[in-house]
PDB file of N, CA and C in Angstrom:
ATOM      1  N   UNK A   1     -60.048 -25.233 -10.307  1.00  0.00           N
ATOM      2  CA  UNK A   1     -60.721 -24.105 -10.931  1.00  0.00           C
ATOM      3  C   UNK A   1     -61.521 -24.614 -12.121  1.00  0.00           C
ATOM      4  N   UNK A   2     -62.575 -24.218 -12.062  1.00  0.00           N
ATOM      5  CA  UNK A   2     -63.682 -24.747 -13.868  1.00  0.00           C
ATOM      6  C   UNK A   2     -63.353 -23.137 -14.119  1.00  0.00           C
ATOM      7  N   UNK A   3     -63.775 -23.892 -15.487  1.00  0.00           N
ATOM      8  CA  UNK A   3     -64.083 -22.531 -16.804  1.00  0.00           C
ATOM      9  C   UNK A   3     -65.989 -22.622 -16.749  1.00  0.00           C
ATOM     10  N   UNK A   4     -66.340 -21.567 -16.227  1.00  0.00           N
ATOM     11  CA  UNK A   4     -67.641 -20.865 -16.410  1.00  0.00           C
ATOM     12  C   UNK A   4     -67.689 -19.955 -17.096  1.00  0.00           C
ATOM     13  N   UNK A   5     -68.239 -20.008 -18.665  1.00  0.00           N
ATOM     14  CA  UNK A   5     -68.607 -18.928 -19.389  1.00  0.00           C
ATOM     15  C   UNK A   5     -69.584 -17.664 -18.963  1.00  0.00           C
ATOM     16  N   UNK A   6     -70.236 -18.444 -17.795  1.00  0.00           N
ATOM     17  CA  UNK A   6     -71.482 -17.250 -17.611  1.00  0.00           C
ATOM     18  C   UNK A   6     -70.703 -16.611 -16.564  1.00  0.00           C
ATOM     19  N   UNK A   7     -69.926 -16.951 -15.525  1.00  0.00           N
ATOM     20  CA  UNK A   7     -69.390 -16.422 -14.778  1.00  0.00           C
ATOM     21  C   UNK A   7     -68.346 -15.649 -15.635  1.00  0.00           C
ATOM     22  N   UNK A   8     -67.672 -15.908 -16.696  1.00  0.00           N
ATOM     23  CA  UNK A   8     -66.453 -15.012 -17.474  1.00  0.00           C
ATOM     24  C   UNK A   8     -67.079 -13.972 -17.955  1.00  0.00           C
ATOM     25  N   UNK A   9     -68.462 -14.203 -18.369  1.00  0.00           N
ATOM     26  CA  UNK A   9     -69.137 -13.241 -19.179  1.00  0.00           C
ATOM     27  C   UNK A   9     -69.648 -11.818 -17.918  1.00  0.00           C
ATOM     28  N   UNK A  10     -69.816 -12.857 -17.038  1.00  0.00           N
ATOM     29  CA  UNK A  10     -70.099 -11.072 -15.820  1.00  0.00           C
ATOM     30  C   UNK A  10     -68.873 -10.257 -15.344  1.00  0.00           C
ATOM     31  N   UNK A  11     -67.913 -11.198 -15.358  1.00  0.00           N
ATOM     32  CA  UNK A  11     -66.614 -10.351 -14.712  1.00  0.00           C
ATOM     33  C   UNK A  11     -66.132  -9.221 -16.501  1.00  0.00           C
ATOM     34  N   UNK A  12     -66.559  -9.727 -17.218  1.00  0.00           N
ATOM     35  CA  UNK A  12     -66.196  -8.505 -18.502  1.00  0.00           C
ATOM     36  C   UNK A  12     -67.256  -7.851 -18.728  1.00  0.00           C
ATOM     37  N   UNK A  13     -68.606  -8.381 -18.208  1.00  0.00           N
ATOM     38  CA  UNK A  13     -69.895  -6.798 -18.187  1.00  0.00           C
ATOM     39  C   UNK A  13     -69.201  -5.814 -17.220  1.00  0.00           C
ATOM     40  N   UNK A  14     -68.694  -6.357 -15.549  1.00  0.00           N
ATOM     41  CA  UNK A  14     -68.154  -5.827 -14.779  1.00  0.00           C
ATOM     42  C   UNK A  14     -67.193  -4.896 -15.338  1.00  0.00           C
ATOM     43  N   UNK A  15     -66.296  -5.136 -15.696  1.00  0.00           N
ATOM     44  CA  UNK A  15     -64.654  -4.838 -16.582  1.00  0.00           C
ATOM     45  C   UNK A  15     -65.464  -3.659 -17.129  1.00  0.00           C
ATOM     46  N   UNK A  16     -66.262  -3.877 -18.159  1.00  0.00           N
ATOM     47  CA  UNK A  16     -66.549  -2.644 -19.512  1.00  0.00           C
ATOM     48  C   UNK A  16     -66.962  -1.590 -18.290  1.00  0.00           C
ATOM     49  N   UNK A  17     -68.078  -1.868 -17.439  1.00  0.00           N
ATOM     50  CA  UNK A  17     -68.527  -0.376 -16.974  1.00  0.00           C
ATOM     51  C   UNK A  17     -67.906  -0.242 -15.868  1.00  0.00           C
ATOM     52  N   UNK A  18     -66.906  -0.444 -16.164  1.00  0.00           N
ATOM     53  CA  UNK A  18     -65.428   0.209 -15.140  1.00  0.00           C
ATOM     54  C   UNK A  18     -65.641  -0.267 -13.447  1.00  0.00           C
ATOM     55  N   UNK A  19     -65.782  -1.431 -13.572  1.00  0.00           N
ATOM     56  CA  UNK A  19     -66.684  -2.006 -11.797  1.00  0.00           C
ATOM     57  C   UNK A  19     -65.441  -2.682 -11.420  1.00  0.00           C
ATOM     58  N   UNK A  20     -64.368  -2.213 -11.584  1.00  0.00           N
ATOM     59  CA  UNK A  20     -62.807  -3.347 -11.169  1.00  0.00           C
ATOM     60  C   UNK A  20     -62.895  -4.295  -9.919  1.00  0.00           C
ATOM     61  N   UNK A  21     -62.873  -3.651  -8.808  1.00  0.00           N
ATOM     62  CA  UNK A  21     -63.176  -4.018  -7.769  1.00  0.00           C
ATOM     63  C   UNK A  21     -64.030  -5.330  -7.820  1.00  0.00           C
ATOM     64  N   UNK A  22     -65.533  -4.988  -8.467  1.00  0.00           N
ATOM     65  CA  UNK A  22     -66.570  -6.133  -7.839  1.00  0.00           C
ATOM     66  C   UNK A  22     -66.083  -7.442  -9.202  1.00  0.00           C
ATOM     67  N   UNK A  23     -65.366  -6.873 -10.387  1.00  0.00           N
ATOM     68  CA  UNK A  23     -65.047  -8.086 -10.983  1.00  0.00           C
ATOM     69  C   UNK A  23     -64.358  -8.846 -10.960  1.00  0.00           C
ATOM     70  N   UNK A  24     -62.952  -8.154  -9.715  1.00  0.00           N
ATOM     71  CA  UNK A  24     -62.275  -9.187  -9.311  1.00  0.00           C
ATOM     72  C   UNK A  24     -62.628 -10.031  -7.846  1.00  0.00           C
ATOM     73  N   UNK A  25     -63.881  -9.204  -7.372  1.00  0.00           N
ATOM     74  CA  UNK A  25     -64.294 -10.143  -6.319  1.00  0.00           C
ATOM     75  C   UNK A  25     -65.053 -11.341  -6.908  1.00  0.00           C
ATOM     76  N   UNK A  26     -65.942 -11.275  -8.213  1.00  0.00           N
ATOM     77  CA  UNK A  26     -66.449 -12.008  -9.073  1.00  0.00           C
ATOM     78  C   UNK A  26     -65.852 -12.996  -9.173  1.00  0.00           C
ATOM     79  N   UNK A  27     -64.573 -12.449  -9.716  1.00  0.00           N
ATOM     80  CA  UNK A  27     -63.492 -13.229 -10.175  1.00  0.00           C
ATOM     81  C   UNK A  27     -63.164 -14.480  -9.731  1.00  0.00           C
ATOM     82  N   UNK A  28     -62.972 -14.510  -7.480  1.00  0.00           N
ATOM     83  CA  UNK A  28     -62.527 -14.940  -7.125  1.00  0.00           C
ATOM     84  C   UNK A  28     -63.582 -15.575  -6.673  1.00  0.00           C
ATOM     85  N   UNK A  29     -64.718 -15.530  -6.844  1.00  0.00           N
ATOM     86  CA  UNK A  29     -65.855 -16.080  -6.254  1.00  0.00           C
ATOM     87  C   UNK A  29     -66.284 -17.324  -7.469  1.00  0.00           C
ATOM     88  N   UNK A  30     -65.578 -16.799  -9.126  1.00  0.00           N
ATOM     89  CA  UNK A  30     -65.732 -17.768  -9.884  1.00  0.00           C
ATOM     90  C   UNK A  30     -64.320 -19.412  -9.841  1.00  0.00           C
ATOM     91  N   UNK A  31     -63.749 -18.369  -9.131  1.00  0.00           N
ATOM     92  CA  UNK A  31     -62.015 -19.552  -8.820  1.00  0.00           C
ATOM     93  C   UNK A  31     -62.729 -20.275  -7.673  1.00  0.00           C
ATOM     94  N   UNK A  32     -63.168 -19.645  -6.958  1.00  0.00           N
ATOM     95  CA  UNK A  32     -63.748 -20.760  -5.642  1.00  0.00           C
ATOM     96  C   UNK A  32     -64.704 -21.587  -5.887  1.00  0.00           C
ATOM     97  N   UNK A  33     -65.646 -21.537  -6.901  1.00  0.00           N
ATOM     98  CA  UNK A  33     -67.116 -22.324  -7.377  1.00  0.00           C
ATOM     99  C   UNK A  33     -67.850 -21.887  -6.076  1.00  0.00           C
ATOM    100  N   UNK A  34     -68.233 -20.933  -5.760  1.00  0.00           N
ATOM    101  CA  UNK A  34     -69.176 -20.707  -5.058  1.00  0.00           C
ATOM    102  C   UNK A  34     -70.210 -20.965  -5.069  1.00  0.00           C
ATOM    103  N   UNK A  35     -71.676 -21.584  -4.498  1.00  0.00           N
ATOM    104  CA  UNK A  35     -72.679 -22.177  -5.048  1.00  0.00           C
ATOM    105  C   UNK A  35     -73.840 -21.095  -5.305  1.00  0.00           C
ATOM    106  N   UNK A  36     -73.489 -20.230  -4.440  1.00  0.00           N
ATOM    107  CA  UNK A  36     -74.420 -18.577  -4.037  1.00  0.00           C
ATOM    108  C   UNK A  36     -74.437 -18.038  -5.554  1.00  0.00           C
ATOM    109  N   UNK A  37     -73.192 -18.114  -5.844  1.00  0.00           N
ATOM    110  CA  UNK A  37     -72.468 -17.070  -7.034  1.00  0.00           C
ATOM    111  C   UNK A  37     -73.002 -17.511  -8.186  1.00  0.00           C
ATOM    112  N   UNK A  38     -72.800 -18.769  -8.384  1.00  0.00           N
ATOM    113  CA  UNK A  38     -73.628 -19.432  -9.492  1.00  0.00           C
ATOM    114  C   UNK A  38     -75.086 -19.817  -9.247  1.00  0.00           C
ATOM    115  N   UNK A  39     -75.742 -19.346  -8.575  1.00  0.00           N
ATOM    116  CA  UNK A  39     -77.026 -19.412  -8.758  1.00  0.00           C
ATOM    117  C   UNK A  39     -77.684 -17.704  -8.386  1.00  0.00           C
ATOM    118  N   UNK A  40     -76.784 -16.932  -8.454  1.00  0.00           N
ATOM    119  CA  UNK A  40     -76.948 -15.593  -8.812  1.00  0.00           C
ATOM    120  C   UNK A  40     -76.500 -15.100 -10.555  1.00  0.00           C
ATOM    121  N   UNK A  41     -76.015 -15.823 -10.535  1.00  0.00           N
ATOM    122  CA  UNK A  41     -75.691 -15.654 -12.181  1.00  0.00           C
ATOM    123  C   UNK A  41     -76.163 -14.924 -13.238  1.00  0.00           C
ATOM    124  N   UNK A  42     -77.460 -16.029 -13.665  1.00  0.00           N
ATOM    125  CA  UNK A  42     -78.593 -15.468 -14.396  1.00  0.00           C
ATOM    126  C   UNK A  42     -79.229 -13.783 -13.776  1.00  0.00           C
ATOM    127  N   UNK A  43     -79.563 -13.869 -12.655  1.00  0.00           N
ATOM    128  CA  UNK A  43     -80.163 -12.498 -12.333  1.00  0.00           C
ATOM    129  C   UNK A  43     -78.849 -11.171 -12.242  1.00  0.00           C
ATOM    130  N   UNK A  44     -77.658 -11.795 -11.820  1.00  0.00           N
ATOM    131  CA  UNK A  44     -76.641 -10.648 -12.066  1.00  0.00           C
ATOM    132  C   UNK A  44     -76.563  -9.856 -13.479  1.00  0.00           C
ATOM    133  N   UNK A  45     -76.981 -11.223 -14.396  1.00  0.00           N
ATOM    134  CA  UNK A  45     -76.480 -10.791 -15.967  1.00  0.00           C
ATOM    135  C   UNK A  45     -77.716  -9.723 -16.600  1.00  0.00           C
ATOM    136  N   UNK A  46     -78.578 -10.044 -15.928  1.00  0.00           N
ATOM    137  CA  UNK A  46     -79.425  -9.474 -16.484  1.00  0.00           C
ATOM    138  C   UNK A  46     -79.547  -8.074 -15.729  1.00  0.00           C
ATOM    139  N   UNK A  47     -79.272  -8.088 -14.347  1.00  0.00           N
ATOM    140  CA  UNK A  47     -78.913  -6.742 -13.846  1.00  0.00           C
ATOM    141  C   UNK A  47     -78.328  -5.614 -14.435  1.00  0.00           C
ATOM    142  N   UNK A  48     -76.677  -6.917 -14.824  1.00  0.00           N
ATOM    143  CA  UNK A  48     -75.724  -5.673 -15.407  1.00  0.00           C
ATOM    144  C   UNK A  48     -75.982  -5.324 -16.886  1.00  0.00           C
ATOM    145  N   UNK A  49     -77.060  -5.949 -17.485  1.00  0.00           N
ATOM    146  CA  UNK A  49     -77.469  -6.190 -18.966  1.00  0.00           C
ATOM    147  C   UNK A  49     -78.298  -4.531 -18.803  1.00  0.00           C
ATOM    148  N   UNK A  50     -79.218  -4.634 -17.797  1.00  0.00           N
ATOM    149  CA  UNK A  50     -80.006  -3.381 -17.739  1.00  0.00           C
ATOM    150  C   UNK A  50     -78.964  -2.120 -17.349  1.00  0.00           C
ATOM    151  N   UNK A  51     -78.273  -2.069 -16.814  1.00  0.00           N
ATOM    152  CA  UNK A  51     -76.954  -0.948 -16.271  1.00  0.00           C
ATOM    153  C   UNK A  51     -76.696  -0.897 -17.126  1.00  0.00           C
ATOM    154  N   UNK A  52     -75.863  -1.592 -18.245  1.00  0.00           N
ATOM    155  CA  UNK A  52     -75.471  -1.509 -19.550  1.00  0.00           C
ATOM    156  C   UNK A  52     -76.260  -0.084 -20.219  1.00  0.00           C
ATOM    157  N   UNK A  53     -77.587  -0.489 -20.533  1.00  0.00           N
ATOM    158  CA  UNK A  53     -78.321  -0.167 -21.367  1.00  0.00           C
ATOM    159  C   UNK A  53     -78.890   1.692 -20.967  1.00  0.00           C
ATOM    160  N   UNK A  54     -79.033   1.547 -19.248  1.00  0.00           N
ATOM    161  CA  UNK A  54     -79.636   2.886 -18.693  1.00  0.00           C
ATOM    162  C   UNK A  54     -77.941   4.170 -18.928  1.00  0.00           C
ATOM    163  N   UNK A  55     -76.921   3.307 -19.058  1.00  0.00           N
ATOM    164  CA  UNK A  55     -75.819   4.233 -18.894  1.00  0.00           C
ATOM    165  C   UNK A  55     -75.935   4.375 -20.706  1.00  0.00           C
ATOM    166  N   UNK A  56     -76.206   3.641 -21.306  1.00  0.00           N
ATOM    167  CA  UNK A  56     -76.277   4.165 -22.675  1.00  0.00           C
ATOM    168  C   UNK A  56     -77.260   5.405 -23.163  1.00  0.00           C
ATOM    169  N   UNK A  57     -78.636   5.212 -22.747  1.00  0.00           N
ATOM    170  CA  UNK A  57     -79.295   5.980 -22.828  1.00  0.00           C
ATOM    171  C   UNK A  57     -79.391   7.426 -21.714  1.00  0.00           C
ATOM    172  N   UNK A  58     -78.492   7.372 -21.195  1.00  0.00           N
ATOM    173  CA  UNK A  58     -78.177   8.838 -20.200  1.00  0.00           C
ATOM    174  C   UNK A  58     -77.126   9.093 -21.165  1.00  0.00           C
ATOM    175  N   UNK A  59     -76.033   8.025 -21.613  1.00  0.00           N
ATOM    176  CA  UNK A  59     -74.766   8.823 -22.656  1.00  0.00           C
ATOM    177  C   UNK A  59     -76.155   9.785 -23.468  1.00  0.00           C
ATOM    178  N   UNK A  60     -76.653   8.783 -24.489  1.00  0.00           N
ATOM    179  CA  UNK A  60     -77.612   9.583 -25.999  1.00  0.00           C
ATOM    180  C   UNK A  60     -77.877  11.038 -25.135  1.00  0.00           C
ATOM    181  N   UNK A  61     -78.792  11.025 -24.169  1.00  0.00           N
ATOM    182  CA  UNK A  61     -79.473  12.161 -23.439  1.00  0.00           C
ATOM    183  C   UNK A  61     -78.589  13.418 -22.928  1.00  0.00           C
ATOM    184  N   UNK A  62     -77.778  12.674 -22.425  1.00  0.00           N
ATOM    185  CA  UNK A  62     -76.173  14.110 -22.321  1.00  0.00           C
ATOM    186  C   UNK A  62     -76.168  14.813 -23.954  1.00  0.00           C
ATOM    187  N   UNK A  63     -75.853  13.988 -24.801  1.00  0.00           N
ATOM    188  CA  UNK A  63     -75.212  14.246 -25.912  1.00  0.00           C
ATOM    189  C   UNK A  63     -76.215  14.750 -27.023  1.00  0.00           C
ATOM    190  N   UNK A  64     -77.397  14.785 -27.048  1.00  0.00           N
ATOM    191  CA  UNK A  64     -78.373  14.989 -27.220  1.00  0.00           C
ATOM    192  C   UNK A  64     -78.682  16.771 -26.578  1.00  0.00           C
ATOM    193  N   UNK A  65     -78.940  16.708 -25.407  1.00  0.00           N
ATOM    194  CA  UNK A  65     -78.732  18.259 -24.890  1.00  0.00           C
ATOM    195  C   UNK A  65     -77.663  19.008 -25.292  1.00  0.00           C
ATOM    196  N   UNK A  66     -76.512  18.540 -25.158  1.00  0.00           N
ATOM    197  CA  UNK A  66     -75.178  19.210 -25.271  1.00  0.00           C
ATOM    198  C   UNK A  66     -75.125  19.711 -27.242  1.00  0.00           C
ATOM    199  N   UNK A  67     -75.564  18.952 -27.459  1.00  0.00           N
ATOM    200  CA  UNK A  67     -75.626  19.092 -29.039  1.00  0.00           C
ATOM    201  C   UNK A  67     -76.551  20.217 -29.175  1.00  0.00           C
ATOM    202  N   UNK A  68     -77.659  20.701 -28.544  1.00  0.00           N
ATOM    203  CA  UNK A  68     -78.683  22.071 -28.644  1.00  0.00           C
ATOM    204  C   UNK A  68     -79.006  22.067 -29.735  1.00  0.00           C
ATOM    205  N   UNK A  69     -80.036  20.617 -30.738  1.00  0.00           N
ATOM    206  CA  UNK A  69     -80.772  20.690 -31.672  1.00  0.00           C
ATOM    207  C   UNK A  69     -81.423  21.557 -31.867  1.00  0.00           C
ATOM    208  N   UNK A  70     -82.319  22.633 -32.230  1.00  0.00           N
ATOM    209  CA  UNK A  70     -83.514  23.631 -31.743  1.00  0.00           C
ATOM    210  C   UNK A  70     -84.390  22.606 -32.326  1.00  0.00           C
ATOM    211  N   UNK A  71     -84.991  21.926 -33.145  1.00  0.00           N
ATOM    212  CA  UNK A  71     -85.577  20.895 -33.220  1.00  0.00           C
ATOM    213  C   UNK A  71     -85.701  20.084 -32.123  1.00  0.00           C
ATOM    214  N   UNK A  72     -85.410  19.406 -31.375  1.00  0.00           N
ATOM    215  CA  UNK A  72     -85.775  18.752 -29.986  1.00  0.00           C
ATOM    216  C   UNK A  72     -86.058  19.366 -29.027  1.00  0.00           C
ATOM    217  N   UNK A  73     -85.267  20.546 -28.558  1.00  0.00           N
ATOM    218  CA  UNK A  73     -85.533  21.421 -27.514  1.00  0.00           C
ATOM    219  C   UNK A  73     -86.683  21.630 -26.611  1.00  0.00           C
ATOM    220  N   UNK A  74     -87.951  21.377 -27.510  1.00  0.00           N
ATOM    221  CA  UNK A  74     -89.266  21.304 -26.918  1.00  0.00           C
ATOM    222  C   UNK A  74     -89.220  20.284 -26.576  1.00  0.00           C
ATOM    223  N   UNK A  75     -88.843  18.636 -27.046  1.00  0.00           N
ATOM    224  CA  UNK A  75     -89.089  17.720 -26.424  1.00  0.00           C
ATOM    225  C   UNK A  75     -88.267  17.458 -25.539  1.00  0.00           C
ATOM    226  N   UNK A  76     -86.781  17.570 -25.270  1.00  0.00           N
ATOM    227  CA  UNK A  76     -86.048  17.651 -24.107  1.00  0.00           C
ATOM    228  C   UNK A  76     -87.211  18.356 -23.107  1.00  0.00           C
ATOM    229  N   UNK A  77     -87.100  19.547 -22.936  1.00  0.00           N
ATOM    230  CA  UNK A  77     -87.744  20.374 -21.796  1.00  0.00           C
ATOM    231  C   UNK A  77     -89.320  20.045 -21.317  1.00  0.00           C
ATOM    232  N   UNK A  78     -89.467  18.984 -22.399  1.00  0.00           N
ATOM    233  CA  UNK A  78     -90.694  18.576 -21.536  1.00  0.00           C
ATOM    234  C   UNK A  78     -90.675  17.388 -20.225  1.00  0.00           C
ATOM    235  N   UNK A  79     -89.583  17.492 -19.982  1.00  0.00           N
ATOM    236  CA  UNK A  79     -89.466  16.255 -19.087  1.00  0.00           C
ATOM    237  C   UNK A  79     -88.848  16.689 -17.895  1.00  0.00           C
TER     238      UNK A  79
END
């Protein structure tokens, strides 16, 4: 087994947005040295880097409506 930081670092992007399943397939794909896996790496991270970010900005946007500024209201409903 190696220690791959970039591979440790996707199985805990995985972990945070609750992806159990694909981080322990990760997981086991990082115990095997897969050659696929590590040369998907870079583009996974940046995948789950963007997922990260779109589930953040749908949180603001929930919470944002739910809050019923009357100040924003026009700009919510324009969309």
């Amino acid at each position: 087994m190696r220690h791959d930081p970039a591979g440790a670092s996707i199985i805990i992007m995985l972990r945070s947005l609750k992806l159990h399943g694909m981080a322990h397939a990760a997981d086991d794909l990082v115990t095997q040295g897969v050659p696929a896996f590590e040369a998907a790496t870079p583009m996974l991270s940046q995948l789950l880097k963007a997922e990260m970010a779109e589930r953040e900005v749908r949180s603001i946007v929930y919470h944002t409506k739910v809050a019923r500024f009357p100040s924003l209201m026009p700009i919510l409903e324009e969309k």
